[in-house]
PDB file of N, CA and C in Angstrom:
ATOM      1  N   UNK A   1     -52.312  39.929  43.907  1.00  0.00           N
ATOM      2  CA  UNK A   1     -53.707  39.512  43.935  1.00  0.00           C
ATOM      3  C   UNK A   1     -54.592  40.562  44.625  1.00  0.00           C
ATOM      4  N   UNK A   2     -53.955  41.118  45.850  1.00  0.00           N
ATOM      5  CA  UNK A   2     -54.877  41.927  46.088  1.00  0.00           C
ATOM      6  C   UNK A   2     -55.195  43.382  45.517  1.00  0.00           C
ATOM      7  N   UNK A   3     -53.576  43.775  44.706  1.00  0.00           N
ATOM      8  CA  UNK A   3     -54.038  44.777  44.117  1.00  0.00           C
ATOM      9  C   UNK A   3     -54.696  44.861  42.954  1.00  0.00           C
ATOM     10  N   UNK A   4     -55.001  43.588  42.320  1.00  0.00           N
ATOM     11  CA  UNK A   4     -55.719  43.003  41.442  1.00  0.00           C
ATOM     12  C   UNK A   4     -57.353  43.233  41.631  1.00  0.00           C
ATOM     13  N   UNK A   5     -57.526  43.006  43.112  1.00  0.00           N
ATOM     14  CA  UNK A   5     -59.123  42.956  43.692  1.00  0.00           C
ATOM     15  C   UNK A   5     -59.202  44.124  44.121  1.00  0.00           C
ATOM     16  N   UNK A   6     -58.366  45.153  44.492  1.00  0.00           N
ATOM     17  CA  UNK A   6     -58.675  46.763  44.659  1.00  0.00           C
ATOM     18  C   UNK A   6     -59.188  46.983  43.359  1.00  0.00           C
ATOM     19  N   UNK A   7     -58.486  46.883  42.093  1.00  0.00           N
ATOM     20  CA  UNK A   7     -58.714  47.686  41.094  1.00  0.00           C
ATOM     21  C   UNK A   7     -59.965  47.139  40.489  1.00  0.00           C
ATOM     22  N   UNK A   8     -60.481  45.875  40.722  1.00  0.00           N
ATOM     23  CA  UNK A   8     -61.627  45.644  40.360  1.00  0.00           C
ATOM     24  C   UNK A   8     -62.913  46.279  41.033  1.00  0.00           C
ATOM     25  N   UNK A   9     -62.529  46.240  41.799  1.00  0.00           N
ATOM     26  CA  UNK A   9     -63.210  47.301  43.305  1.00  0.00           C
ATOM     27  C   UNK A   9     -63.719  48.504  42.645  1.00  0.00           C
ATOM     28  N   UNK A  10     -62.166  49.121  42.518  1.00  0.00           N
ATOM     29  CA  UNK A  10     -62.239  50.613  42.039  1.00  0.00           C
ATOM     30  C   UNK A  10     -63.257  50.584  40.548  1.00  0.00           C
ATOM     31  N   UNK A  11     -63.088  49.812  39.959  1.00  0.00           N
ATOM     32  CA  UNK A  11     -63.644  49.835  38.534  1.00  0.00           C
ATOM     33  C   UNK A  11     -64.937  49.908  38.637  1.00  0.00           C
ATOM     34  N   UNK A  12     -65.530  48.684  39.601  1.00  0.00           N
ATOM     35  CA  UNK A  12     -66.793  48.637  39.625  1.00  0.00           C
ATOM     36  C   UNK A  12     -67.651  49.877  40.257  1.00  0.00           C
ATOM     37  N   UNK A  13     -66.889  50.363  41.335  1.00  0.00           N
ATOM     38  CA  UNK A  13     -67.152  51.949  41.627  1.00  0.00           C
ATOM     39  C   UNK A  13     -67.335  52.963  40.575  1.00  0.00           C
ATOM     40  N   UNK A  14     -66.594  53.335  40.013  1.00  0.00           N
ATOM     41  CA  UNK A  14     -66.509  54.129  38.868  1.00  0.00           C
ATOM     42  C   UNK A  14     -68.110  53.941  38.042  1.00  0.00           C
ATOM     43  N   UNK A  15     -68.084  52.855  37.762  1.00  0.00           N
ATOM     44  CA  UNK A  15     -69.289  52.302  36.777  1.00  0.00           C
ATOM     45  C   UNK A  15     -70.236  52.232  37.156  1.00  0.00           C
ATOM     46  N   UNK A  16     -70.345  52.197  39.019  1.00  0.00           N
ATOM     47  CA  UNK A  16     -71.754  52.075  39.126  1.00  0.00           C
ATOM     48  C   UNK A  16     -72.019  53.880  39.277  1.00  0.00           C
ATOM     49  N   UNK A  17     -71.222  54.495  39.748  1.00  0.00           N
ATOM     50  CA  UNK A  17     -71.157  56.228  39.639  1.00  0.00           C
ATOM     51  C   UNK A  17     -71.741  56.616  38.482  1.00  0.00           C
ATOM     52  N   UNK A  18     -71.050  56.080  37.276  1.00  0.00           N
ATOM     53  CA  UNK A  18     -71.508  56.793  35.907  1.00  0.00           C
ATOM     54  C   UNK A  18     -73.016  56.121  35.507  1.00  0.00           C
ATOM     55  N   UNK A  19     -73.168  55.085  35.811  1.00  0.00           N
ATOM     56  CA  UNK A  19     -74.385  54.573  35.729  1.00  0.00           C
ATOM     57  C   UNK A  19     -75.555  55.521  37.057  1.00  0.00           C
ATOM     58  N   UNK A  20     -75.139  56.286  37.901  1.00  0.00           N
ATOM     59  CA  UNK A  20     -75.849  56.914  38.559  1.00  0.00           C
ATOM     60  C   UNK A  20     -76.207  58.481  37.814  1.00  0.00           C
ATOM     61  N   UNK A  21     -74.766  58.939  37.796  1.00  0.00           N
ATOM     62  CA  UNK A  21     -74.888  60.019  37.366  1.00  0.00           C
ATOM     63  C   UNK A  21     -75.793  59.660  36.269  1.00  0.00           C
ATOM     64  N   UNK A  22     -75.721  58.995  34.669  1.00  0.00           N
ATOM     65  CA  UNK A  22     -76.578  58.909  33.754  1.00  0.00           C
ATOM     66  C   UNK A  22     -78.020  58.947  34.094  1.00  0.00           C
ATOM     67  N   UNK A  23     -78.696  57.872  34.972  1.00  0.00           N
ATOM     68  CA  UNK A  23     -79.992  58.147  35.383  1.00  0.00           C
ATOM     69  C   UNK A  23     -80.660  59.491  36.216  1.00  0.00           C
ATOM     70  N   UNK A  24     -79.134  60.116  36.854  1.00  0.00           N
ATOM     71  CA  UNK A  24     -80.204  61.497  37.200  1.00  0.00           C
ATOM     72  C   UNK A  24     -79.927  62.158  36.329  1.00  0.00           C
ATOM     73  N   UNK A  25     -79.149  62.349  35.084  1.00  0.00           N
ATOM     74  CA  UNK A  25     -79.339  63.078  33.886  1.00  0.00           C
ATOM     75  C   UNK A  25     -80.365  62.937  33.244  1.00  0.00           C
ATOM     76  N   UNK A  26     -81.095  61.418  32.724  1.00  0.00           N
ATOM     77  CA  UNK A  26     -81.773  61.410  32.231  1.00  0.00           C
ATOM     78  C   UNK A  26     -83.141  62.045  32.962  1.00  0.00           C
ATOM     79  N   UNK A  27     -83.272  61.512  34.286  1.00  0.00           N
ATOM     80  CA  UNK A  27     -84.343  62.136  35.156  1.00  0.00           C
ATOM     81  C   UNK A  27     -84.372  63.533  34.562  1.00  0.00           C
ATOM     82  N   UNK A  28     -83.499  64.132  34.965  1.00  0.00           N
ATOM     83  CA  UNK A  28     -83.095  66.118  34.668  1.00  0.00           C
ATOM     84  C   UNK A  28     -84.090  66.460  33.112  1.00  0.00           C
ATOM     85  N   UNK A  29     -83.223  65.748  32.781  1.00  0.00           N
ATOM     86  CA  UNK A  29     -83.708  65.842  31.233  1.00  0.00           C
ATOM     87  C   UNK A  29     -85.322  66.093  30.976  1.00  0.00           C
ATOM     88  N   UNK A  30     -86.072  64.741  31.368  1.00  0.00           N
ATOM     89  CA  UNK A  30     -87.350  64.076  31.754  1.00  0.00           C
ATOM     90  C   UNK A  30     -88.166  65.283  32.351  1.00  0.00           C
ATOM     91  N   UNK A  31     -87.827  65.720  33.016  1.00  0.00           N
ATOM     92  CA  UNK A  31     -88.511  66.834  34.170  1.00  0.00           C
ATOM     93  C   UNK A  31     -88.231  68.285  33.047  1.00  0.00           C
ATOM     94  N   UNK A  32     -87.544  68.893  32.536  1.00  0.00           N
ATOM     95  CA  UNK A  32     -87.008  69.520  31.683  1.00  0.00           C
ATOM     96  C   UNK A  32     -88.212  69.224  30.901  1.00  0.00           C
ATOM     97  N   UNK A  33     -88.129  68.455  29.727  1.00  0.00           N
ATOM     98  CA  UNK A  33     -89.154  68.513  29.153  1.00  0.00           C
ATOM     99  C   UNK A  33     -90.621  68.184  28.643  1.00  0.00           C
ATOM    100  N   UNK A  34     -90.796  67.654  30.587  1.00  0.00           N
ATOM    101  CA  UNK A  34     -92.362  67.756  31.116  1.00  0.00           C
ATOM    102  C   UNK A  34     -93.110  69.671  31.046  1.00  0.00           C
ATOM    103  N   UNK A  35     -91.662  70.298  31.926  1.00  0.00           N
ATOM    104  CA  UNK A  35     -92.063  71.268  32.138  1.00  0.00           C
ATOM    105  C   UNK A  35     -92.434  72.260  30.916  1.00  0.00           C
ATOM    106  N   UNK A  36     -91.492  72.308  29.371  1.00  0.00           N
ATOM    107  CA  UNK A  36     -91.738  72.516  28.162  1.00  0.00           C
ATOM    108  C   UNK A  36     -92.622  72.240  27.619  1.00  0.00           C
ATOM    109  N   UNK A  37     -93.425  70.215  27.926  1.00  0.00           N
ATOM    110  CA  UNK A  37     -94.785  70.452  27.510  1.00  0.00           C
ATOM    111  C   UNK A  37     -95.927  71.016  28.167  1.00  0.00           C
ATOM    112  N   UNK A  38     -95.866  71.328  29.525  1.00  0.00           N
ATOM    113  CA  UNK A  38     -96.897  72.202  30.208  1.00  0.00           C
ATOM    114  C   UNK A  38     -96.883  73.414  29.771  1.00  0.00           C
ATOM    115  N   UNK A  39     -95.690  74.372  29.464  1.00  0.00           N
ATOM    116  CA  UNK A  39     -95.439  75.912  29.042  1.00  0.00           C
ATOM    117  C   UNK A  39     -96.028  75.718  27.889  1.00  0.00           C
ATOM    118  N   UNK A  40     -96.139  74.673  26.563  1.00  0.00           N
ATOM    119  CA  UNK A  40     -96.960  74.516  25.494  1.00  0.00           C
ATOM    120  C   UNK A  40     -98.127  74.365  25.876  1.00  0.00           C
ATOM    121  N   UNK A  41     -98.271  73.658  26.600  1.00  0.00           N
ATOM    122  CA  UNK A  41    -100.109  72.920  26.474  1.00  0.00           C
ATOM    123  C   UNK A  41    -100.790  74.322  27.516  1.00  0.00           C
ATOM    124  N   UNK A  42    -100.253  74.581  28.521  1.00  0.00           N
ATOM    125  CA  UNK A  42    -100.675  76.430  28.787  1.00  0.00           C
ATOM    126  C   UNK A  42    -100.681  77.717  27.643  1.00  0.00           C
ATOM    127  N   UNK A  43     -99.983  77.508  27.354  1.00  0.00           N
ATOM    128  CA  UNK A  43    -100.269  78.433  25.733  1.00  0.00           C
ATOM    129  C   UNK A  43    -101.437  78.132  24.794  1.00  0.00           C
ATOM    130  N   UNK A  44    -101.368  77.176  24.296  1.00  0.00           N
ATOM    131  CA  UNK A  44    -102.480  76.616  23.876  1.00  0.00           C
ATOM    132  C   UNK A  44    -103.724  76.807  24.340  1.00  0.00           C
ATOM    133  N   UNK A  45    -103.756  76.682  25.731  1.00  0.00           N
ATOM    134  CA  UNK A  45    -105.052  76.809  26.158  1.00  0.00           C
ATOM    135  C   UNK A  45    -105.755  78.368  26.078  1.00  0.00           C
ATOM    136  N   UNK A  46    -104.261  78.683  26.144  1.00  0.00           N
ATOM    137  CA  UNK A  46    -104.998  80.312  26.681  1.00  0.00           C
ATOM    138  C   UNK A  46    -104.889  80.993  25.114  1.00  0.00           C
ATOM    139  N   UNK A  47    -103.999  80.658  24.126  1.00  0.00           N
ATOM    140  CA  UNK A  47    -104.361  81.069  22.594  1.00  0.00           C
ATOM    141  C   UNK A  47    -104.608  80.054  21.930  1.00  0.00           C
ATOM    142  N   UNK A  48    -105.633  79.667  22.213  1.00  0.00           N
ATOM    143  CA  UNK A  48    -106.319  78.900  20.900  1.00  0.00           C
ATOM    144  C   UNK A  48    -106.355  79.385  19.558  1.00  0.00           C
ATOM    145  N   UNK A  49    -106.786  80.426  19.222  1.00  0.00           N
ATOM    146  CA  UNK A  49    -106.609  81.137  17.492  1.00  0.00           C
ATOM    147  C   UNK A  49    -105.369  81.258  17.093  1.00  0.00           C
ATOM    148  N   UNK A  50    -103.754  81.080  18.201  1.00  0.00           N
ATOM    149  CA  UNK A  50    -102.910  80.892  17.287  1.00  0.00           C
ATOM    150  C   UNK A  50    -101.943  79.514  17.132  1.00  0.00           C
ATOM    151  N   UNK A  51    -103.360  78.292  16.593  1.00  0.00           N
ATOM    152  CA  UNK A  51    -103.210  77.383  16.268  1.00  0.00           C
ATOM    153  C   UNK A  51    -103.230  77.433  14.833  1.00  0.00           C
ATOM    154  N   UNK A  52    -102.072  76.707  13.964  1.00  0.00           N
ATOM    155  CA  UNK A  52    -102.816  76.717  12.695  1.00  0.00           C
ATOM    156  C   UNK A  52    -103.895  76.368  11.729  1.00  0.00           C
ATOM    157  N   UNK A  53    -104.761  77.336  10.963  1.00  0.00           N
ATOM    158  CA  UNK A  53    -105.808  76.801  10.657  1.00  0.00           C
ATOM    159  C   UNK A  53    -105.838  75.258   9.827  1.00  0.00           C
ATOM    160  N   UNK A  54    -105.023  74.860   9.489  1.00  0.00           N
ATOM    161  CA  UNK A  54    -105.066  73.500   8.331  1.00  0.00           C
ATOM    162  C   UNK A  54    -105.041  72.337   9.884  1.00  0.00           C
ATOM    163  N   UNK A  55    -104.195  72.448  10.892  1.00  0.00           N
ATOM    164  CA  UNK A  55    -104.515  71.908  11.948  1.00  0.00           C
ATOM    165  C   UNK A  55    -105.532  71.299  12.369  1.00  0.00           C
ATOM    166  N   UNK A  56    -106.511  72.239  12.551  1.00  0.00           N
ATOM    167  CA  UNK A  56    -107.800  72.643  12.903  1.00  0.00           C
ATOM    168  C   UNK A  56    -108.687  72.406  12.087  1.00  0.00           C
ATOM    169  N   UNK A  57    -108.211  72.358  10.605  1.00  0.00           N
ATOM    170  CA  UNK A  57    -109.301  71.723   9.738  1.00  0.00           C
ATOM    171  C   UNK A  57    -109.182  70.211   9.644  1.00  0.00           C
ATOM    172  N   UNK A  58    -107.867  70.011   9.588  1.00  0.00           N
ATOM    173  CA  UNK A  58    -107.652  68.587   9.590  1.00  0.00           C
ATOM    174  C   UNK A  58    -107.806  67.270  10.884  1.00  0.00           C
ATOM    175  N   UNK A  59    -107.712  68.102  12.003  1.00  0.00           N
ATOM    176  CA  UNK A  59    -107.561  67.376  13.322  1.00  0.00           C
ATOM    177  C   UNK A  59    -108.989  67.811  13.519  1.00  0.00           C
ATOM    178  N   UNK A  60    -109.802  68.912  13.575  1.00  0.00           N
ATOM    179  CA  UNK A  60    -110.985  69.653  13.885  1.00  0.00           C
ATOM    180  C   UNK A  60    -110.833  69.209  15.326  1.00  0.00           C
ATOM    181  N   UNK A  61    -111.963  69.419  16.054  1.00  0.00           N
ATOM    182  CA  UNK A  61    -111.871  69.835  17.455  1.00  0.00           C
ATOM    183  C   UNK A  61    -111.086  69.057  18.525  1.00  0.00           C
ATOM    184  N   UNK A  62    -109.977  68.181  17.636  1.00  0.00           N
ATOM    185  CA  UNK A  62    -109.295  67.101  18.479  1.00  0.00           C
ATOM    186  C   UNK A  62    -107.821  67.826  18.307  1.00  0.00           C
ATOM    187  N   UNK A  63    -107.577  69.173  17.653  1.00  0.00           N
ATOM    188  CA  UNK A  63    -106.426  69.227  17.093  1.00  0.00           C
ATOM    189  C   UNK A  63    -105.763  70.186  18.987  1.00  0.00           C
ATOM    190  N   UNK A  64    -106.478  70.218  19.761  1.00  0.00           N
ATOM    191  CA  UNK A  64    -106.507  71.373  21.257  1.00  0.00           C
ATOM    192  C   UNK A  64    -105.505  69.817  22.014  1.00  0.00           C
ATOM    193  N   UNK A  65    -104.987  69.994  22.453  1.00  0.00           N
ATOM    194  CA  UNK A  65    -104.389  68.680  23.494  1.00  0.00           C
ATOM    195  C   UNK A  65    -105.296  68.742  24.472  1.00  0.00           C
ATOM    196  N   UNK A  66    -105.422  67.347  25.231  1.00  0.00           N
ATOM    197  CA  UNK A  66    -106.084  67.368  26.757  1.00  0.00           C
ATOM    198  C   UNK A  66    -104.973  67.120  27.922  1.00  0.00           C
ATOM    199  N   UNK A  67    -103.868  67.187  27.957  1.00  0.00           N
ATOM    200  CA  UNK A  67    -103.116  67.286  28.586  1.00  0.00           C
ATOM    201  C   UNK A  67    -101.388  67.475  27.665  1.00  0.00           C
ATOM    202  N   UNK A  68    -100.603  67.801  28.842  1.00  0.00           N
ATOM    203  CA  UNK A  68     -99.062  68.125  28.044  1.00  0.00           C
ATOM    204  C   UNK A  68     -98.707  66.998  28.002  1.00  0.00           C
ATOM    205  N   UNK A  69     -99.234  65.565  28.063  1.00  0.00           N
ATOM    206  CA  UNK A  69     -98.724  64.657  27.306  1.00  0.00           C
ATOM    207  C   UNK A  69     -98.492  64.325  26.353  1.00  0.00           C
ATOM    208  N   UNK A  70     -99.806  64.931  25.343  1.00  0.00           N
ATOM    209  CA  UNK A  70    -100.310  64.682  24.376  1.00  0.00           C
ATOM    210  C   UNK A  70     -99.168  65.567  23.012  1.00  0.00           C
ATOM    211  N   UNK A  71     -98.391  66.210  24.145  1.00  0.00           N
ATOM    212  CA  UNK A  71     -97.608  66.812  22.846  1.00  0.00           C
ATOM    213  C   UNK A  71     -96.258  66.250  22.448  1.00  0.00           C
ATOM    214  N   UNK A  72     -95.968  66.646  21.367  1.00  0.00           N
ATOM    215  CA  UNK A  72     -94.516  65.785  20.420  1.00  0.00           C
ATOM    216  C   UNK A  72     -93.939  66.858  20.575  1.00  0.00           C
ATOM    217  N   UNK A  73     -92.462  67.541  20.461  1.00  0.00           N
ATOM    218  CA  UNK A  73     -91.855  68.662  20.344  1.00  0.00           C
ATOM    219  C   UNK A  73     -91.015  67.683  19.462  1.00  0.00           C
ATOM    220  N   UNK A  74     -90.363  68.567  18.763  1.00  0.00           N
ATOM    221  CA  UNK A  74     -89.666  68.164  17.535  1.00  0.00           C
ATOM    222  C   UNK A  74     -88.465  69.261  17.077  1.00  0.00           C
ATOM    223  N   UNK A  75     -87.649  68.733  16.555  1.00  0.00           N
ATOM    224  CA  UNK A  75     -86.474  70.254  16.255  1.00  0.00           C
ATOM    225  C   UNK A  75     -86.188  70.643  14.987  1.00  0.00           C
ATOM    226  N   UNK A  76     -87.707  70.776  14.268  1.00  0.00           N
ATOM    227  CA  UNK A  76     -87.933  71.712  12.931  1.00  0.00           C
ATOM    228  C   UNK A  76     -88.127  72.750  13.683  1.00  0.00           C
ATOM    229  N   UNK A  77     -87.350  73.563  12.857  1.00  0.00           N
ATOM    230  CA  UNK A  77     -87.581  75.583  13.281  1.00  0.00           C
ATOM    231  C   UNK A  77     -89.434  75.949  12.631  1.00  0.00           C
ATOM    232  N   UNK A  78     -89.820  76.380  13.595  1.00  0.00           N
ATOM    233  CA  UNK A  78     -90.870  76.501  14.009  1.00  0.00           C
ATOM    234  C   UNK A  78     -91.236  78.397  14.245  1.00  0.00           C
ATOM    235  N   UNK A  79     -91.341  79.107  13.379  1.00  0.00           N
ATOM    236  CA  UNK A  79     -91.391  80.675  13.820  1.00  0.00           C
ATOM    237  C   UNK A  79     -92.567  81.037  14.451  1.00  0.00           C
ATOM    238  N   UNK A  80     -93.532  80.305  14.267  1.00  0.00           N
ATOM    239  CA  UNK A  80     -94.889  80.963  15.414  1.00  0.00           C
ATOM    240  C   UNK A  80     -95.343  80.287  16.314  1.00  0.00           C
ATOM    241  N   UNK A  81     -94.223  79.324  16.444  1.00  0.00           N
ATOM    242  CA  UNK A  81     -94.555  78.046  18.014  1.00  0.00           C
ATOM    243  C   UNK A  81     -94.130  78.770  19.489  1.00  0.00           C
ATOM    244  N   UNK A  82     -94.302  78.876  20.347  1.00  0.00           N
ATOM    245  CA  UNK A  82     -93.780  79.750  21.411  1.00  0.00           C
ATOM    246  C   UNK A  82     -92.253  79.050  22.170  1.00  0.00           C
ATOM    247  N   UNK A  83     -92.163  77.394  21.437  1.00  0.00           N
ATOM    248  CA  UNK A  83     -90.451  77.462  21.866  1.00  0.00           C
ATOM    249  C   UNK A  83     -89.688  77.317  20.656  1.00  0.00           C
ATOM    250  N   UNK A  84     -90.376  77.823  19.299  1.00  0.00           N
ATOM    251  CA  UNK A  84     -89.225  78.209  18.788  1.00  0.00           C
ATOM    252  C   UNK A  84     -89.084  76.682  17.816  1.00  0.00           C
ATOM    253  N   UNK A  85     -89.751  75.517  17.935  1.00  0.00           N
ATOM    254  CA  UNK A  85     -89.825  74.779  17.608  1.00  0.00           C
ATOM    255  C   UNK A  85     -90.841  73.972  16.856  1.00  0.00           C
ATOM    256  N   UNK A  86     -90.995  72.625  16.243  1.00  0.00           N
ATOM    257  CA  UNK A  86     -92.674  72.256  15.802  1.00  0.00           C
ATOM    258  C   UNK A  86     -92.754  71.246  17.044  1.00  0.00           C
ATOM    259  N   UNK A  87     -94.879  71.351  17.120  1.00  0.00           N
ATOM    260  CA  UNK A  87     -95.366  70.927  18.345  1.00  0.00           C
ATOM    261  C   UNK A  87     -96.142  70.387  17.655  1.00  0.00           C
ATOM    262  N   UNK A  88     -96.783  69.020  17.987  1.00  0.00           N
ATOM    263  CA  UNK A  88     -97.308  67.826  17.230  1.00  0.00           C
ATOM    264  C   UNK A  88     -98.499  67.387  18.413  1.00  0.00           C
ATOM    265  N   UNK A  89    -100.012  67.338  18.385  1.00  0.00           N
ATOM    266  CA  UNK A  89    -100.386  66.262  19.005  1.00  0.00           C
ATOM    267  C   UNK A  89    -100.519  65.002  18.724  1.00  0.00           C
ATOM    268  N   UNK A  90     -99.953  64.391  19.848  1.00  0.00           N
ATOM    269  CA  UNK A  90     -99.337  62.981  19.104  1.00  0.00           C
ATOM    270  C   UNK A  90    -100.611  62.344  19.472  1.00  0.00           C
ATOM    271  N   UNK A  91    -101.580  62.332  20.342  1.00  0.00           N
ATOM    272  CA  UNK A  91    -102.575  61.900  20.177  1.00  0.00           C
ATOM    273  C   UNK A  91    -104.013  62.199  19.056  1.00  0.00           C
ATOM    274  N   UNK A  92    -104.210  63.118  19.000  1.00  0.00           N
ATOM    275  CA  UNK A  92    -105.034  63.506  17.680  1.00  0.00           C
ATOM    276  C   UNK A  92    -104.643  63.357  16.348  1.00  0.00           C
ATOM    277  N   UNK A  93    -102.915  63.331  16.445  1.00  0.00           N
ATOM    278  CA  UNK A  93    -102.182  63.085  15.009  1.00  0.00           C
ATOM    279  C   UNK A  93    -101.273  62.443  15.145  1.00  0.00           C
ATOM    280  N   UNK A  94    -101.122  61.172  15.307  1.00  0.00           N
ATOM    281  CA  UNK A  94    -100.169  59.824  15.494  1.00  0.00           C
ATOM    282  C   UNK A  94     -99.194  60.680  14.400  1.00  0.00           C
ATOM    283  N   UNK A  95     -99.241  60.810  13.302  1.00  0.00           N
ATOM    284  CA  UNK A  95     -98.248  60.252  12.277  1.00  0.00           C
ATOM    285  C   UNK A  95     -97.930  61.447  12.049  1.00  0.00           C
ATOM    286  N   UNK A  96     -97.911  62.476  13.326  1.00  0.00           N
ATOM    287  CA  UNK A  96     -97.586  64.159  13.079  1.00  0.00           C
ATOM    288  C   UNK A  96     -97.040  64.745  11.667  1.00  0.00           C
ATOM    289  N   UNK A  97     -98.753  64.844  11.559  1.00  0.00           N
ATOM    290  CA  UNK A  97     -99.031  65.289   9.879  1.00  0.00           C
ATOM    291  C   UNK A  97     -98.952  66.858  10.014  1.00  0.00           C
ATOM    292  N   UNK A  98     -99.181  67.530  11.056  1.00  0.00           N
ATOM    293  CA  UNK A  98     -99.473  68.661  11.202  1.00  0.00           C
ATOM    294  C   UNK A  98     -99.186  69.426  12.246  1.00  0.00           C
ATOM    295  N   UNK A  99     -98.020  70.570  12.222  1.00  0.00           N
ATOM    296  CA  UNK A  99     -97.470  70.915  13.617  1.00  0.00           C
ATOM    297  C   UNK A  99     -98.984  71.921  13.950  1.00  0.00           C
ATOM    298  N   UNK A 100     -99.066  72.133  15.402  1.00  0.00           N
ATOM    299  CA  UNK A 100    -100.282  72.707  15.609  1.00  0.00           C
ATOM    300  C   UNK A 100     -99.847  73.987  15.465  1.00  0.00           C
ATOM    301  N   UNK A 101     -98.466  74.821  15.316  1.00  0.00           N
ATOM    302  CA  UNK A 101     -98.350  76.337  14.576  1.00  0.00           C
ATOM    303  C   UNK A 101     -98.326  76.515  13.373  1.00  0.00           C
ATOM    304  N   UNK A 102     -97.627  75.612  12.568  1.00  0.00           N
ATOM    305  CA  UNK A 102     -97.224  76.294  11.200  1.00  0.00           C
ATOM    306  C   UNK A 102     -97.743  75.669  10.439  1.00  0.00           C
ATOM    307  N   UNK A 103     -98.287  74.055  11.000  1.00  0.00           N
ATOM    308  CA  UNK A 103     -98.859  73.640   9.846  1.00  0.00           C
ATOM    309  C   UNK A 103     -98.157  72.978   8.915  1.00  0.00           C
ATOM    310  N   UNK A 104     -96.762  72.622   9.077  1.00  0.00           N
ATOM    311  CA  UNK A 104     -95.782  71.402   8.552  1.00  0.00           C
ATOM    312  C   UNK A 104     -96.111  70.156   8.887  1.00  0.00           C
ATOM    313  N   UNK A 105     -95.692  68.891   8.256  1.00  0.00           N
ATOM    314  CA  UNK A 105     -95.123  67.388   8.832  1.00  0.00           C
ATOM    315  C   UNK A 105     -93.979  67.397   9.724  1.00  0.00           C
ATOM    316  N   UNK A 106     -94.018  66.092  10.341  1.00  0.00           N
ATOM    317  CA  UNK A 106     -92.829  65.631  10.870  1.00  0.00           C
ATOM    318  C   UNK A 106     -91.714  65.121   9.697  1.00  0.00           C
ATOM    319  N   UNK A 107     -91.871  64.738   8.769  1.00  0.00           N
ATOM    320  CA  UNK A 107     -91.303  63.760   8.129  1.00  0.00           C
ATOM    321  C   UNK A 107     -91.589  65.185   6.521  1.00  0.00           C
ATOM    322  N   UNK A 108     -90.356  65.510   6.453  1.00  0.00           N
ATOM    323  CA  UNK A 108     -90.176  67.055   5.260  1.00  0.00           C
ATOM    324  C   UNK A 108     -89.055  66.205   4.300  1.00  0.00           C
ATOM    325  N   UNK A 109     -89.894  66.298   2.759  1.00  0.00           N
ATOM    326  CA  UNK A 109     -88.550  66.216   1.873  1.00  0.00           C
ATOM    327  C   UNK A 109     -87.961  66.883   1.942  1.00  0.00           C
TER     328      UNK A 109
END
């Protein structure tokens, strides 16, 4: 019996560990790619002209983010985005019709 109630012991240890470790991963993660949307939404600010023009026609003066919240990162290859990826304002363009480099959708036949 009691080595019965050690190992339940032990178990519940284990689980609440991995349940720790998971939340500061996810934290890690979280902070990770806060800092990715600031390195975007700083780019942006400081090159505005290499936004794409259909962007800009389509979003017009809402297509600029007002903060790095406002951005979607996404993992379509992206060649003139500065991570390499497509960048979406998810506020000016809910239904990320239009990456603000290249000028793709989210959603590609």
């Amino acid at each position: 019996m009691e080595r019965t109630k050690a190992l339940i012991a032990a178990h519940r240890r284990a689980i609440a560990e991995k349940q720790q470790q998971k939340q500061e991963l996810e934290a890690e993660q979280s902070r990770h790619m806060d800092s990715i949307r600031l390195y975007v939404f700083n780019y942006i600010v400081a090159n505005p002209d290499k936004l794409h023009q259909n962007t800009v026609f389509e979003c017009q003066a809402t297509a600029v983010p007002t903060s790095p919240d406002d951005l979607e990162l996404d993992g379509w290859e992206c060649p003139t985005s500065p991570t390499g990826e497509c960048v979406y304002n998810d506020v000016a363009d809910p239904m990320l019709d239009y990456c603000l480099f290249c000028g793709e959708p989210y959603e590609r036949k």
